[in-house]
C-alpha atoms as a PDB file:
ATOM      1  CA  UNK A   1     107.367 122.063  94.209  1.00  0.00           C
ATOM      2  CA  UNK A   2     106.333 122.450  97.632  1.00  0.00           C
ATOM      3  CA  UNK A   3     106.618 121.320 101.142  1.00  0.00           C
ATOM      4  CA  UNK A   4     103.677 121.388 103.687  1.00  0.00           C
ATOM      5  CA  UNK A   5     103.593 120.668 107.113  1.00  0.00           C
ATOM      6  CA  UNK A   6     100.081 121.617 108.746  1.00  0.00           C
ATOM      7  CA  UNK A   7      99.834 122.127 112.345  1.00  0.00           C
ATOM      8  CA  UNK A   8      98.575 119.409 114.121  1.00  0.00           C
ATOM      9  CA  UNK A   9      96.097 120.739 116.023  1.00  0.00           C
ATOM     10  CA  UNK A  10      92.389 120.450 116.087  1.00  0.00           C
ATOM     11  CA  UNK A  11      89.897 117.566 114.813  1.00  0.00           C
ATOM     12  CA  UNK A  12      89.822 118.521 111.273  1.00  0.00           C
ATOM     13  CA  UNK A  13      92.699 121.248 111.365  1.00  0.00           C
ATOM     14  CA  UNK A  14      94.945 119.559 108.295  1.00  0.00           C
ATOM     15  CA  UNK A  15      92.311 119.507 106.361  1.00  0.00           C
ATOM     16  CA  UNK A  16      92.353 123.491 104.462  1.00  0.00           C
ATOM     17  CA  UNK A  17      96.185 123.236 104.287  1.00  0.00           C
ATOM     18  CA  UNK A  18      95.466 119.806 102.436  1.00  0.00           C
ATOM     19  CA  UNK A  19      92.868 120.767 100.440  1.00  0.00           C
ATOM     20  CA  UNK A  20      95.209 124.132  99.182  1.00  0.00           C
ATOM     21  CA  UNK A  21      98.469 121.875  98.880  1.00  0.00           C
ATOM     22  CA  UNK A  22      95.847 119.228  96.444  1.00  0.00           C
ATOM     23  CA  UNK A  23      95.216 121.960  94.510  1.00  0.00           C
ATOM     24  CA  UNK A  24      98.756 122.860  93.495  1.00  0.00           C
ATOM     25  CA  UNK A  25      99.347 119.497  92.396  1.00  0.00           C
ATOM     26  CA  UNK A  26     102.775 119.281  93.137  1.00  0.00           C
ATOM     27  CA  UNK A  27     104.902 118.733  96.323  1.00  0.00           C
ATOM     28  CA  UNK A  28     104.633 116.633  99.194  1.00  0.00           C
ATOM     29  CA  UNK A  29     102.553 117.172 102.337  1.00  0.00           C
ATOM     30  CA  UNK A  30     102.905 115.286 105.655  1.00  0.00           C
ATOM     31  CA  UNK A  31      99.942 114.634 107.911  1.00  0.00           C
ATOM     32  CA  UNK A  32      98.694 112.350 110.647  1.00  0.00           C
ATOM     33  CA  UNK A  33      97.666 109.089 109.260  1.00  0.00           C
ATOM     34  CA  UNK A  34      94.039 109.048 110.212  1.00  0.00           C
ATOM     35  CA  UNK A  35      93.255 106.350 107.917  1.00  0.00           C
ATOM     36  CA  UNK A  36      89.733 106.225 109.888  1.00  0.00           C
ATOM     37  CA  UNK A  37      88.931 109.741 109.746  1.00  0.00           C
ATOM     38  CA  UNK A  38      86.479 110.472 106.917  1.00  0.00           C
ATOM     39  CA  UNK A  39      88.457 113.240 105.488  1.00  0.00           C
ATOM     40  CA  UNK A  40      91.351 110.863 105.064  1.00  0.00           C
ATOM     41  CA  UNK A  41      88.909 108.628 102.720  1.00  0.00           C
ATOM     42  CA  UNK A  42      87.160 111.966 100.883  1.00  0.00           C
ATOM     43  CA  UNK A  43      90.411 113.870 100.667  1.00  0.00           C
ATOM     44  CA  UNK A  44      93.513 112.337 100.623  1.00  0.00           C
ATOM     45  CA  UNK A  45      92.923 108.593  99.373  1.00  0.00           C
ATOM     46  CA  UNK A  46      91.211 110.007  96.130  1.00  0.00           C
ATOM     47  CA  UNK A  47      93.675 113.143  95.765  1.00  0.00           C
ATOM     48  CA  UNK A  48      96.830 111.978  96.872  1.00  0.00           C
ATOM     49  CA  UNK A  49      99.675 110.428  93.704  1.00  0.00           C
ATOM     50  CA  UNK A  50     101.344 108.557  95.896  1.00  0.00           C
ATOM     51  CA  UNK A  51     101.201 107.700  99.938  1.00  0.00           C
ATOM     52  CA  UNK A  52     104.574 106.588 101.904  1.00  0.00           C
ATOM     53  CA  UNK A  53     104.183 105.480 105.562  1.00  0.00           C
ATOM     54  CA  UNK A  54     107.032 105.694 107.932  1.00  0.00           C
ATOM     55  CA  UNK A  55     108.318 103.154 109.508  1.00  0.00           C
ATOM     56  CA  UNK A  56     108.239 103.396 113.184  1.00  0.00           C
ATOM     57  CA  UNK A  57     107.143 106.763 114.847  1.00  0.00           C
ATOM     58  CA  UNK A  58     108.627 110.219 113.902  1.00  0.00           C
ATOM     59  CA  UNK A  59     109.824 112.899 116.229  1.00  0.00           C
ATOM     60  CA  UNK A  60     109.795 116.132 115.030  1.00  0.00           C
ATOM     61  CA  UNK A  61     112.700 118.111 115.793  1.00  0.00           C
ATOM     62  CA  UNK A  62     112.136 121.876 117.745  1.00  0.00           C
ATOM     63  CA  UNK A  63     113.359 124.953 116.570  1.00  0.00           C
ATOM     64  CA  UNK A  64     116.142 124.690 120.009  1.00  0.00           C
ATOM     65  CA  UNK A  65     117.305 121.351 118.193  1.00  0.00           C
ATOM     66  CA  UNK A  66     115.489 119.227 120.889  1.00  0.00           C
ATOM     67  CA  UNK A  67     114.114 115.889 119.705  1.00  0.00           C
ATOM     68  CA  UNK A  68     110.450 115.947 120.370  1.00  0.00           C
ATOM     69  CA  UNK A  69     108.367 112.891 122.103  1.00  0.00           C
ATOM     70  CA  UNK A  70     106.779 110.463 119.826  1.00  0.00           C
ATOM     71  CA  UNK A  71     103.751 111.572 118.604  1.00  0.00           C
ATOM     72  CA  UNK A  72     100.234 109.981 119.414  1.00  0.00           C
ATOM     73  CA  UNK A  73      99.554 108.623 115.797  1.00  0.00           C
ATOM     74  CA  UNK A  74     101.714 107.581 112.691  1.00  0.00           C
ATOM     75  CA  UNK A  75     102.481 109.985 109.996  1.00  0.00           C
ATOM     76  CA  UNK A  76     101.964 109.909 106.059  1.00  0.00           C
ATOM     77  CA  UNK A  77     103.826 111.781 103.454  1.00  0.00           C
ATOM     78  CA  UNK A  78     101.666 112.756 100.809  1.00  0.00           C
ATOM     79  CA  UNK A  79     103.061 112.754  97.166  1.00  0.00           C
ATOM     80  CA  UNK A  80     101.669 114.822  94.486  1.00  0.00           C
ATOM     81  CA  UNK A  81     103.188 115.479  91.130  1.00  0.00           C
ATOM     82  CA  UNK A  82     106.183 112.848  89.745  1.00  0.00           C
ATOM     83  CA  UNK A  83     109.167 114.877  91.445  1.00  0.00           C
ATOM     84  CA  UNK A  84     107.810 114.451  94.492  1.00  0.00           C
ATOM     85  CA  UNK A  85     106.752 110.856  94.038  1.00  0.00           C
ATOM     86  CA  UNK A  86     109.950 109.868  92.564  1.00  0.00           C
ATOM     87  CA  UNK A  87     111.398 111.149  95.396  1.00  0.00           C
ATOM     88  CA  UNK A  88     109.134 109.201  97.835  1.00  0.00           C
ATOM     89  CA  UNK A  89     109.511 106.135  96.018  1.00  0.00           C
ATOM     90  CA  UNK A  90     113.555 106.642  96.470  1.00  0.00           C
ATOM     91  CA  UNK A  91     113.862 108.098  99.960  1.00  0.00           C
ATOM     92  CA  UNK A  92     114.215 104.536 101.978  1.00  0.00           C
ATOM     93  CA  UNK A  93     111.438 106.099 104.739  1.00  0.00           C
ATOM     94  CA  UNK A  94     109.336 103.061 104.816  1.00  0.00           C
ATOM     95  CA  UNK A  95     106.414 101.727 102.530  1.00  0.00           C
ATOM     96  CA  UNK A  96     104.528 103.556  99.438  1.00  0.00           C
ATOM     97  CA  UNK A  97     101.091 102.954  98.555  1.00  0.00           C
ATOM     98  CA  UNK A  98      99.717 104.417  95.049  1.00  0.00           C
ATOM     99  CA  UNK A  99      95.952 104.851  95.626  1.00  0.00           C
ATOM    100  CA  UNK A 100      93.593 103.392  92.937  1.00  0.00           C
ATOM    101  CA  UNK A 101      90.874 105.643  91.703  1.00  0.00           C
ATOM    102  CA  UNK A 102      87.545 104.525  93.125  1.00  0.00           C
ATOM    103  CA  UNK A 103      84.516 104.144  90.711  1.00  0.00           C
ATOM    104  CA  UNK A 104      81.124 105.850  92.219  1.00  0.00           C
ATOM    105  CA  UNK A 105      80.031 104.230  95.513  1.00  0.00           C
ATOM    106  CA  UNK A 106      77.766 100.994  95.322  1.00  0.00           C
ATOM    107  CA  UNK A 107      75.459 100.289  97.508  1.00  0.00           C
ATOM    108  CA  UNK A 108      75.514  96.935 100.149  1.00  0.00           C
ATOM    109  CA  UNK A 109      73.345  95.207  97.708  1.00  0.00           C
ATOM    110  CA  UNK A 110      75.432  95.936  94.457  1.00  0.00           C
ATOM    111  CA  UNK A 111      78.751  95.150  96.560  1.00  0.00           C
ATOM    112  CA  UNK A 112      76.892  91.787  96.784  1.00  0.00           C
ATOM    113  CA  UNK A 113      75.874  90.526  94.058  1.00  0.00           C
ATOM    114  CA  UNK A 114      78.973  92.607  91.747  1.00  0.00           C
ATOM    115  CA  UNK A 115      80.491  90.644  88.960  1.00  0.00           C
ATOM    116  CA  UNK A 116      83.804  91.160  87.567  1.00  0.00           C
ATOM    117  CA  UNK A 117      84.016  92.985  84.214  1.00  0.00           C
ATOM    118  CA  UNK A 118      85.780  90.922  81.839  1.00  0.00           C
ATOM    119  CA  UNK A 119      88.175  93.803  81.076  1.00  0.00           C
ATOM    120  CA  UNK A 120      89.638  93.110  84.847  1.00  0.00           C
ATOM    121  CA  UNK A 121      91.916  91.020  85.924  1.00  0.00           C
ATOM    122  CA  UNK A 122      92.207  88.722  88.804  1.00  0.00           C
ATOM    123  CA  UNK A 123      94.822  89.459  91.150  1.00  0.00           C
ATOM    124  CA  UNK A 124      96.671  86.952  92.107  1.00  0.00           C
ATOM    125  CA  UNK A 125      98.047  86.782  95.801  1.00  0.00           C
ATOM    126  CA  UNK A 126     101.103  84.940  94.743  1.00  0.00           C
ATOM    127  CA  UNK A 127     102.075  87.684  92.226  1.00  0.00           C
ATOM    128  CA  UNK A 128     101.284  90.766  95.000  1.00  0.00           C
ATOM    129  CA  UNK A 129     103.294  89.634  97.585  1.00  0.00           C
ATOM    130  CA  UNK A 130     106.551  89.927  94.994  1.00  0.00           C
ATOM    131  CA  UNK A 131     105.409  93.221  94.426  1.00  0.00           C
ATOM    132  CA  UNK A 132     106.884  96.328  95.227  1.00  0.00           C
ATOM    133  CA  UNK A 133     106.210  99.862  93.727  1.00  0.00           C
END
């Protein structure tokens, strides 16, 4: 199991330390939580086991033992593998997310006029908000 911490810096900068930590399949990874960024959407949503957002902001402590400032953006901790998702799901940090596989895109007009397979279920609002994974 590993632990990744990418630096920070640059637009896209996380994203070959992601990309090599995805491939090993097991350990978790913290980035920013650019939930807008496209990379976010093509790497991490699809990849990622299991996805835990802080609560609040984290500071990062220096190697002098200073407390950092907040950073600009929130955080996620990126599970992959189940020792490292167990241990997400059991750390207290704030809220987990398990990402659903997509199906292939659809266009505007098949987003539109899409019918539910009568395999799937309906998900009831009432049963979500007791839900907790």
């Amino acid at each position: 199991m590993i632990w990744l911490n990418p630096p920070f810096g640059g637009r896209r900068g996380q994203v070959p330390w992601l990309r090599k930590f995805l491939e090993h399949c097991n350990g978790i990874a913290l980035c920013a939580a650019r939930t807008s960024a496209d990379w976010f959407h093509e790497l991490v949503v699809p990849n990622a086991e299991l996805l835990l957002f802080p609560a609040g902001k984290t500071k990062f402590i220096r190697p002098d033992g200073s407390i950092g400032k907040e950073p600009g953006t929130g955080i996620v901790l990126v599970g992959a593998g189940s020792v490292a998702c167990e241990a997400l799901l059991h750390c207290g940090l704030g809220a987990c997310y398990a990402p659903v596989p997509s199906l292939a895109p659809m266009t505007n007009d098949e987003k539109a006029t899409r019918q539910p397979d009568a395999d799937e279920r309906t998900l009831d609002p009432r049963i979500l908000s007791n839900s907790v994974i």
